[in-house]
C-alpha atoms as a PDB file:
ATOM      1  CA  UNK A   1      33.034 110.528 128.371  1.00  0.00           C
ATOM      2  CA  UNK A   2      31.376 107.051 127.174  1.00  0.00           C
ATOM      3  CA  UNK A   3      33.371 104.021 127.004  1.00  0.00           C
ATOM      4  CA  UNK A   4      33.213 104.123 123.491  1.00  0.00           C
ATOM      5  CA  UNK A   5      35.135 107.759 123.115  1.00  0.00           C
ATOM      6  CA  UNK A   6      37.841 106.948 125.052  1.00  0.00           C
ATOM      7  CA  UNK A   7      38.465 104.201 123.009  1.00  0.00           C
ATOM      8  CA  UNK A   8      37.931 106.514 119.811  1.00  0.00           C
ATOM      9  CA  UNK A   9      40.918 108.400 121.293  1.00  0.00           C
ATOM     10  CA  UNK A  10      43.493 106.142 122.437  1.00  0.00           C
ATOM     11  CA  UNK A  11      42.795 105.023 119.025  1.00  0.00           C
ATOM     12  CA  UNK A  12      43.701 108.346 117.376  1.00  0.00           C
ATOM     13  CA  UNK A  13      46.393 108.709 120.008  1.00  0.00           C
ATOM     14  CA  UNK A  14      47.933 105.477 118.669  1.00  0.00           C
ATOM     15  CA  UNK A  15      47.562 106.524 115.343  1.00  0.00           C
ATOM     16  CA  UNK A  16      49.602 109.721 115.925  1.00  0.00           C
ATOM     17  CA  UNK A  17      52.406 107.849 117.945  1.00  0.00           C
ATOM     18  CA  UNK A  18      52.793 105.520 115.211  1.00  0.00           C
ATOM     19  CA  UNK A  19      53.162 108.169 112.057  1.00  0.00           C
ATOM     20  CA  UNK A  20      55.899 109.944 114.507  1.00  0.00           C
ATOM     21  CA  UNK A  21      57.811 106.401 114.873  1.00  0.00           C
ATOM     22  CA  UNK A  22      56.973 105.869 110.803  1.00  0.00           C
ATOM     23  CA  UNK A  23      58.302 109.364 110.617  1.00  0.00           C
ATOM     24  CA  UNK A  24      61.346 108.910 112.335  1.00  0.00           C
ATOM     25  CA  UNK A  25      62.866 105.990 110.997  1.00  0.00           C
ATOM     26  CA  UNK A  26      61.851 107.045 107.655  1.00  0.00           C
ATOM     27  CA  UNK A  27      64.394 110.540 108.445  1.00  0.00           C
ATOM     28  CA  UNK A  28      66.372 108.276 109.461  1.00  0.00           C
ATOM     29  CA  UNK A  29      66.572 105.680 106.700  1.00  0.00           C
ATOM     30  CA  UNK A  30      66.819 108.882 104.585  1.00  0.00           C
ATOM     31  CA  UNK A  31      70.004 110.033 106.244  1.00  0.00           C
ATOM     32  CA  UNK A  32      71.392 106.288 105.977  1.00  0.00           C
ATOM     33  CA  UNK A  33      70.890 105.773 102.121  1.00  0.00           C
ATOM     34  CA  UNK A  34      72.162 109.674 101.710  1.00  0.00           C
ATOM     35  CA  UNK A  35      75.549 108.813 103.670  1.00  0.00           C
ATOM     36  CA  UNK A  36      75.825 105.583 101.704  1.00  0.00           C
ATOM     37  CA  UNK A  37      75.469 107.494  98.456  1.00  0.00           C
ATOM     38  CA  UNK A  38      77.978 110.170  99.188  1.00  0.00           C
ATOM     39  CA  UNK A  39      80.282 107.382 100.274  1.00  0.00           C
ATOM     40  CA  UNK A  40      80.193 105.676  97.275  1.00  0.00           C
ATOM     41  CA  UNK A  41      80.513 108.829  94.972  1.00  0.00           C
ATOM     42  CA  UNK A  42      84.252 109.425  97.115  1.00  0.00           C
ATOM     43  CA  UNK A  43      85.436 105.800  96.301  1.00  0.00           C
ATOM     44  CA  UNK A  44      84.248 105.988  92.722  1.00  0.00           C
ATOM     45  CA  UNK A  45      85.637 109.440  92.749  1.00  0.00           C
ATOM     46  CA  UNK A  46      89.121 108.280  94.122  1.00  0.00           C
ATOM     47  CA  UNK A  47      89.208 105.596  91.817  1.00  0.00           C
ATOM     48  CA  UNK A  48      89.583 107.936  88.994  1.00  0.00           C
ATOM     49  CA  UNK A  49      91.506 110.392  90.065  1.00  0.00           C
ATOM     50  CA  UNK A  50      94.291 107.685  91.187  1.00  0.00           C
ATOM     51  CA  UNK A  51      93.835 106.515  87.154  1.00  0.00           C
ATOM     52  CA  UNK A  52      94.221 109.837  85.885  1.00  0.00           C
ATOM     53  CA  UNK A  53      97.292 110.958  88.496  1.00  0.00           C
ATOM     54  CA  UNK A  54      98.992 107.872  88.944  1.00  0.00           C
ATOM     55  CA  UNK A  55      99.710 108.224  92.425  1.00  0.00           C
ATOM     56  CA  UNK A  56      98.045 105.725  95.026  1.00  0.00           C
ATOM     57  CA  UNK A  57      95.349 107.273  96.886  1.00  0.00           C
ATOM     58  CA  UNK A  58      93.515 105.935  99.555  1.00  0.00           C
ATOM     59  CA  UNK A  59      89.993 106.774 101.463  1.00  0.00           C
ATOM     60  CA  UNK A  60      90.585 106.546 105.810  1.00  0.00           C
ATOM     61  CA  UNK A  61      87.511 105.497 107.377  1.00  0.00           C
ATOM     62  CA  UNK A  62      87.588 106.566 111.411  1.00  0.00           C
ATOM     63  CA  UNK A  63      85.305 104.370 112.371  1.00  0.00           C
ATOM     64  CA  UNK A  64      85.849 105.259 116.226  1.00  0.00           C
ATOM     65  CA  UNK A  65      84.120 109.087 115.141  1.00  0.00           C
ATOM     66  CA  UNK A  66      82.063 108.581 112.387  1.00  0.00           C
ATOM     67  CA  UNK A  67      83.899 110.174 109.758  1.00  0.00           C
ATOM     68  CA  UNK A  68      86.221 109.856 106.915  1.00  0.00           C
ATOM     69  CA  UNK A  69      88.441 111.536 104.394  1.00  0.00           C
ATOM     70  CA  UNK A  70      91.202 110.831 101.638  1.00  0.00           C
ATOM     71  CA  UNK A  71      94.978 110.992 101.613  1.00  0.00           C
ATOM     72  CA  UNK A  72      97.154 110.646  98.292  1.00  0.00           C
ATOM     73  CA  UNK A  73     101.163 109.588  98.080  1.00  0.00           C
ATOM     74  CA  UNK A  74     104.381 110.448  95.516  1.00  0.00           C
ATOM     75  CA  UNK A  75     105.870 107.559  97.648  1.00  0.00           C
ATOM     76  CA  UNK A  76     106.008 104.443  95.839  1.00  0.00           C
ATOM     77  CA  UNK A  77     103.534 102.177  98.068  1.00  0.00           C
ATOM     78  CA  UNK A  78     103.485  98.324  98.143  1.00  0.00           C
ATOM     79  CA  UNK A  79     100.748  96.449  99.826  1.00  0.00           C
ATOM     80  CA  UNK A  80     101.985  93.861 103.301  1.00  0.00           C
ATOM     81  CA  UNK A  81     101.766  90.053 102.399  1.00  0.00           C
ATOM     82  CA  UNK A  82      99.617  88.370 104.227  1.00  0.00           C
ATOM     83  CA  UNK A  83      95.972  89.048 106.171  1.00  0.00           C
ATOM     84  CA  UNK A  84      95.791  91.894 108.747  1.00  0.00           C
ATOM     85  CA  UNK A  85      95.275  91.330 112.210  1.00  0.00           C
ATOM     86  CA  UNK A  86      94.819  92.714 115.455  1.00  0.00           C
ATOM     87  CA  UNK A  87      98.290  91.935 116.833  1.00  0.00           C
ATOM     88  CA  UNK A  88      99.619  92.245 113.371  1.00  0.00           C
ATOM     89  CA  UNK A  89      98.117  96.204 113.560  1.00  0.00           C
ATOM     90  CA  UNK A  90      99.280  96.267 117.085  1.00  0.00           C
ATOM     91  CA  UNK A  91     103.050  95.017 115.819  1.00  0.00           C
ATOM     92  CA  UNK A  92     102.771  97.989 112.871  1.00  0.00           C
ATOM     93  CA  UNK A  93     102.074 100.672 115.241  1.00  0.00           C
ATOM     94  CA  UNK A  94     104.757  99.519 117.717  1.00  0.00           C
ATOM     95  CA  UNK A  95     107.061  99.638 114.175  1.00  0.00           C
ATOM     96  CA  UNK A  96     105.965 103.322 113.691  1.00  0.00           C
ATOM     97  CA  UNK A  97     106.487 104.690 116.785  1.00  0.00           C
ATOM     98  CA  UNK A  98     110.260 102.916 117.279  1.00  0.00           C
ATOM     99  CA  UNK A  99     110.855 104.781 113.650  1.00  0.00           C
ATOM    100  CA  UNK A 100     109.559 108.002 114.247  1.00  0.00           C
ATOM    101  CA  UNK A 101     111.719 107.674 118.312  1.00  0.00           C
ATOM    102  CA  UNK A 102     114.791 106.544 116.038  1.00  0.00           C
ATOM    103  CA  UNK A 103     114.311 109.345 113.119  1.00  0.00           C
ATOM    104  CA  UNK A 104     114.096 111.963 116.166  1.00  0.00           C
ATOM    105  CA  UNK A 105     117.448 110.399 117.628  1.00  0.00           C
ATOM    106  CA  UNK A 106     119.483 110.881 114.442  1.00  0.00           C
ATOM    107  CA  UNK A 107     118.310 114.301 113.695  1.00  0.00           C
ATOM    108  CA  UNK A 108     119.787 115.145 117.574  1.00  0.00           C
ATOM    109  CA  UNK A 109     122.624 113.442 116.864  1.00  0.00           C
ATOM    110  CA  UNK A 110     123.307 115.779 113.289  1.00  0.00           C
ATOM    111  CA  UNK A 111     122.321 119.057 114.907  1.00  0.00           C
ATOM    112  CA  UNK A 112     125.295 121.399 115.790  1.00  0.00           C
ATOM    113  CA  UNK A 113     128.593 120.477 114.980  1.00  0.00           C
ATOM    114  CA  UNK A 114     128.109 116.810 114.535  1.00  0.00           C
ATOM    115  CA  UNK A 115     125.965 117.675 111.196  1.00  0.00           C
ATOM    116  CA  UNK A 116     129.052 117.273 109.181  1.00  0.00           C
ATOM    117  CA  UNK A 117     130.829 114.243 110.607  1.00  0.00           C
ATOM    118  CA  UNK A 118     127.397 112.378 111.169  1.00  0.00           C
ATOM    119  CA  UNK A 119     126.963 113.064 107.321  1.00  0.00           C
ATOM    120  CA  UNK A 120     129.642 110.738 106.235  1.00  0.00           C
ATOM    121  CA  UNK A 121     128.513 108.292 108.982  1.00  0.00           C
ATOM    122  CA  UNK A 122     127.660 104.963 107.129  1.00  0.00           C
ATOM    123  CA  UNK A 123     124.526 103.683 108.255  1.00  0.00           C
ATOM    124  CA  UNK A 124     122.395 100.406 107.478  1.00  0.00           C
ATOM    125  CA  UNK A 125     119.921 100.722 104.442  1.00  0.00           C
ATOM    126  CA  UNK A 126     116.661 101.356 105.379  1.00  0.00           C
ATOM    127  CA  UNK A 127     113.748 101.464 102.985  1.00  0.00           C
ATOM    128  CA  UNK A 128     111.777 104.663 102.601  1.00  0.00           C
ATOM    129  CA  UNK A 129     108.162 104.088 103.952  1.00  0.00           C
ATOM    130  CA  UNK A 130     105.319 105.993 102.103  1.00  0.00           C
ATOM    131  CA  UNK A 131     104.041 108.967 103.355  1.00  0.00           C
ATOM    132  CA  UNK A 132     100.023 109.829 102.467  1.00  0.00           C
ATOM    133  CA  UNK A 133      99.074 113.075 103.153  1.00  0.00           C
ATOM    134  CA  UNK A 134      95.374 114.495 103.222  1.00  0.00           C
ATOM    135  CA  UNK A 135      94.348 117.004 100.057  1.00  0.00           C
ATOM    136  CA  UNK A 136      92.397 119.860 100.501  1.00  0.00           C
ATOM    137  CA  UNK A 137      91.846 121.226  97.351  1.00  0.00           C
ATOM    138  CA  UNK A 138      90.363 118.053  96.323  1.00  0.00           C
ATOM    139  CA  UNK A 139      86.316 116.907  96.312  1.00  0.00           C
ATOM    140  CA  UNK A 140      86.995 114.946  98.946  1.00  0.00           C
ATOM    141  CA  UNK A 141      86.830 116.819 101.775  1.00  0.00           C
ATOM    142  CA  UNK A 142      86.759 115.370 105.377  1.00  0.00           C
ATOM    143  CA  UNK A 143      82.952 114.158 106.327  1.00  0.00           C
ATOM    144  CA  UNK A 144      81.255 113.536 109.543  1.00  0.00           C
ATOM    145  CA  UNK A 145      78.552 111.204 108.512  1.00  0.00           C
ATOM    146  CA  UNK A 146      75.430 112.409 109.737  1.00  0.00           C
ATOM    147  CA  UNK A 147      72.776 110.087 110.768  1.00  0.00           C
ATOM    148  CA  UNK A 148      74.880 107.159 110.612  1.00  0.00           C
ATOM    149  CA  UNK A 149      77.382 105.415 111.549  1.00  0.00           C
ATOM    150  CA  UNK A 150      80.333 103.238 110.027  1.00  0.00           C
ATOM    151  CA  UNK A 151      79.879  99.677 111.607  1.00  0.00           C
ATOM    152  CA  UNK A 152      82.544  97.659 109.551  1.00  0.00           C
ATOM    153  CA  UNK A 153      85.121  97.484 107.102  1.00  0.00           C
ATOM    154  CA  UNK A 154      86.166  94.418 104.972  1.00  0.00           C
ATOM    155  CA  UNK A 155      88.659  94.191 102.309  1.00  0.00           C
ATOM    156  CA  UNK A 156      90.803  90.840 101.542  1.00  0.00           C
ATOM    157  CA  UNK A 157      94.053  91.917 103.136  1.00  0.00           C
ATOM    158  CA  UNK A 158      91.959  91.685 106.648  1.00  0.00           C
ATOM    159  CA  UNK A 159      91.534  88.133 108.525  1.00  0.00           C
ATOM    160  CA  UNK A 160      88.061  89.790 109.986  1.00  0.00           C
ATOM    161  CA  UNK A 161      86.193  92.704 109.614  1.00  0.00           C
ATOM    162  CA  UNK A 162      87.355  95.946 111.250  1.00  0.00           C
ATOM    163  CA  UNK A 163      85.024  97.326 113.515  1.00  0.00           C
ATOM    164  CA  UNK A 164      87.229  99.954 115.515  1.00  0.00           C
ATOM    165  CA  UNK A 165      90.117 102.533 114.976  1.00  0.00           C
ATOM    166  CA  UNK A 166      90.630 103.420 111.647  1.00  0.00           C
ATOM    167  CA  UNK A 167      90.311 101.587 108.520  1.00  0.00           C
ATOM    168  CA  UNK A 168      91.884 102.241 104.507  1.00  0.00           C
ATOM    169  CA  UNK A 169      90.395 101.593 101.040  1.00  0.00           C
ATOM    170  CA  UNK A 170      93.948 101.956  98.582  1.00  0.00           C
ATOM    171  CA  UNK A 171      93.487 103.151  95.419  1.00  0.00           C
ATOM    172  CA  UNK A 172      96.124 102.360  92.958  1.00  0.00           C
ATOM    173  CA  UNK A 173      96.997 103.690  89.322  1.00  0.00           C
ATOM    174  CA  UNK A 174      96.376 101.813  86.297  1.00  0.00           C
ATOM    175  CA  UNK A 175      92.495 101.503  87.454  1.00  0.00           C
ATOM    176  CA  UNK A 176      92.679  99.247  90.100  1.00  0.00           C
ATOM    177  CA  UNK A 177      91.396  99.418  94.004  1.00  0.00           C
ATOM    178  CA  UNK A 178      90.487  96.915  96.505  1.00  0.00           C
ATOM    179  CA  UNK A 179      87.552  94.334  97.028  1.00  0.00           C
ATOM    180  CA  UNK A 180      85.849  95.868  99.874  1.00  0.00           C
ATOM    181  CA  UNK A 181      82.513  96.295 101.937  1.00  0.00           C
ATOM    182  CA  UNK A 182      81.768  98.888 104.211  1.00  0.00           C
ATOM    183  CA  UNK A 183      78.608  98.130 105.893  1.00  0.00           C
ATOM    184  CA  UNK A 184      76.968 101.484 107.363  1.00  0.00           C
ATOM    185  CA  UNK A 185      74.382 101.624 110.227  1.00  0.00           C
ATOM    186  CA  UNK A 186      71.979 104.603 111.539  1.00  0.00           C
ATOM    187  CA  UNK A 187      72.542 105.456 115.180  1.00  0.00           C
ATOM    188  CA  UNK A 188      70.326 102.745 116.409  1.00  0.00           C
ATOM    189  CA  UNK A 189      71.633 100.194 114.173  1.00  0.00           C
ATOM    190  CA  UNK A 190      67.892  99.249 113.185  1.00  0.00           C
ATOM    191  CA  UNK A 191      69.019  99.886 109.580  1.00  0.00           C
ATOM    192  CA  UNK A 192      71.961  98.769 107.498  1.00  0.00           C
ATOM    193  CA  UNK A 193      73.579  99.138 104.132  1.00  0.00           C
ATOM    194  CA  UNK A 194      76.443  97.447 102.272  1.00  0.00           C
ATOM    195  CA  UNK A 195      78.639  99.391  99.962  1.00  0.00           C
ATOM    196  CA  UNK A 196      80.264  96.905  97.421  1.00  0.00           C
ATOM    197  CA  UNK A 197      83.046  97.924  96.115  1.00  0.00           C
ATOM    198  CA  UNK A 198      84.946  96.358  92.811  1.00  0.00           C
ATOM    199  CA  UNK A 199      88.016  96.566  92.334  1.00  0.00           C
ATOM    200  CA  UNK A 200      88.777  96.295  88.645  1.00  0.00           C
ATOM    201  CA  UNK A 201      85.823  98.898  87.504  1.00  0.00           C
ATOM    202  CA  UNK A 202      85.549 100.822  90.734  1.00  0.00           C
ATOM    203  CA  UNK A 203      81.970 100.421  90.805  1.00  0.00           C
ATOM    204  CA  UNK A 204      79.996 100.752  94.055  1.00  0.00           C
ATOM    205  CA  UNK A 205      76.793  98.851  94.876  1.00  0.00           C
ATOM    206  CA  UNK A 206      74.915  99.978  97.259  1.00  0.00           C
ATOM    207  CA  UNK A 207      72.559  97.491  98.900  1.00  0.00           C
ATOM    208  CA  UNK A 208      69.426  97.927 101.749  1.00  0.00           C
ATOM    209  CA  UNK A 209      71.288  95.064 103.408  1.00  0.00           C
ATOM    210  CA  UNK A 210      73.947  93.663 105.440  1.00  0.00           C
ATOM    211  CA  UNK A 211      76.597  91.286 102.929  1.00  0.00           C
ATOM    212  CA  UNK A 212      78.388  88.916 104.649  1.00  0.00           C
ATOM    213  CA  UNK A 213      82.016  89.534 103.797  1.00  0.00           C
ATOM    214  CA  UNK A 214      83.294  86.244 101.993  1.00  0.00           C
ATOM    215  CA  UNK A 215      85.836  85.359 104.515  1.00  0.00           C
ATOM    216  CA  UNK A 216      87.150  82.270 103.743  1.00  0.00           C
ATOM    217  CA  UNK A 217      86.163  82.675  99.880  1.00  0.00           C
ATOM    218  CA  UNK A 218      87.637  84.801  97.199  1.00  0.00           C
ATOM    219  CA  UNK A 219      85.543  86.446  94.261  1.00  0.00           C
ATOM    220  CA  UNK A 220      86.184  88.048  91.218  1.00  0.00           C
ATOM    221  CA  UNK A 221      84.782  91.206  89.800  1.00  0.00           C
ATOM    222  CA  UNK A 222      81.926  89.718  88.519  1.00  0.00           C
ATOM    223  CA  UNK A 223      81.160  87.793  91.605  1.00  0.00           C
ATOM    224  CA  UNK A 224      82.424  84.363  90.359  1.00  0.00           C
ATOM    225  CA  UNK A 225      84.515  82.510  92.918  1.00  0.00           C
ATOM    226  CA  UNK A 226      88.480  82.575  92.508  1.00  0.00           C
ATOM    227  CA  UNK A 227      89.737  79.278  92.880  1.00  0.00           C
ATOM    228  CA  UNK A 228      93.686  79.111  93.953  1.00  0.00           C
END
């Protein structure tokens, strides 16, 4: 082979190496903007149905697997003052679990034949905590994401983007939801798109890139800032 052919082949070599990459990222882009769009179409689709119920849905994002799914409430649900943070979560969960060891205790103590007397047993008030539940026969059905990957969550309640364990978007009767962005990734994070949500219409933008949450500045719906 002359100098000249070998060259004519690496060239065509390169050529085919570079469709497959084009190729690639393009599947890959595809699976991005199609897990973007099904997200949306949940939070758009919870936003209605908490209108239309008037219970207080709210979409979980897992961000640890990849996946997410929504959960609805008859409790009556109020939000926590204040921004979330990592030892505030950490305090929360520590709550949880010293409720659901104290819950077990008193249900030992009624069993048998202390059920009756420990039924007249006064004991301090404690306020009911709401209980979400996952629904089934719903459109929202759990979803692995395929092809991507949830990087981070942001809503106001949160002093800094979440970026591990599990994340919530409430939905709240009366049309309402929260501010949020939920920025999604493909596996190789090469790609990323923002899903902005509103919270008095519900409407979701999606955009081909990454919005910086506004974390020391508030906005309103129509992206004007709120000044205290």
């Amino acid at each position: 082979m002359t100098l000249i052919e070998v060259m004519v082949v690496l060239v065509l070599v390169a050529l085919m190496v570079g469709s497959a990459v084009a190729g690639i990222r393009s599947m890959a882009k595809s699976d991005l903007r199609a897990s973007a769009s099904k997200m949306a179409g949940a939070v758009r689709y919870l936003f209605d149905r908490a209108s239309t119920t008037g219970k207080v849905h709210r979409l979980v994002l897992d961000i640890d697997k990849g996946r997410y799914w929504a959960e609805v409430t008859d409790d009556r649900f109020v939000m926590a003052g204040g921004r979330e943070t990592e030892e505030s979560r950490k305090r929360e969960a520590d709550k949880l679990a010293k409720e659901a060891e104290e819950a077990a205790k008193r249900a030992d103590e009624k069993a048998g034949l202390e059920e009756m007397q420990a039924r007249y047993k006064p004991e301090p008030f404690r306020p009911k905590r709401a209980s979400f539940a996952a629904f089934k026969e719903m459109a929202v059905k759990p979803v692995d994401l395929k092809g991507a990957r949830i990087a981070d969550l942001y809503t106001p309640r949160l002093a800094d983007p979440l970026d591990v364990g599990k994340g919530y978007i409430y939905f709240f009767p009366l049309g309402m939801t929260e501010a949020a962005i939920v920025h999604l990734t493909d596996m190789k994070r090469d790609a990323v798109y923002s899903l902005v949500v509103h919270p008095l219409t519900g409407r979701v933008q999606i955009k081909n890139f990454y919005v910086q949450p506004p974390l020391e500045k508030q906005y309103d719906d129509d992206g004007k800032e709120i000044i205290p």
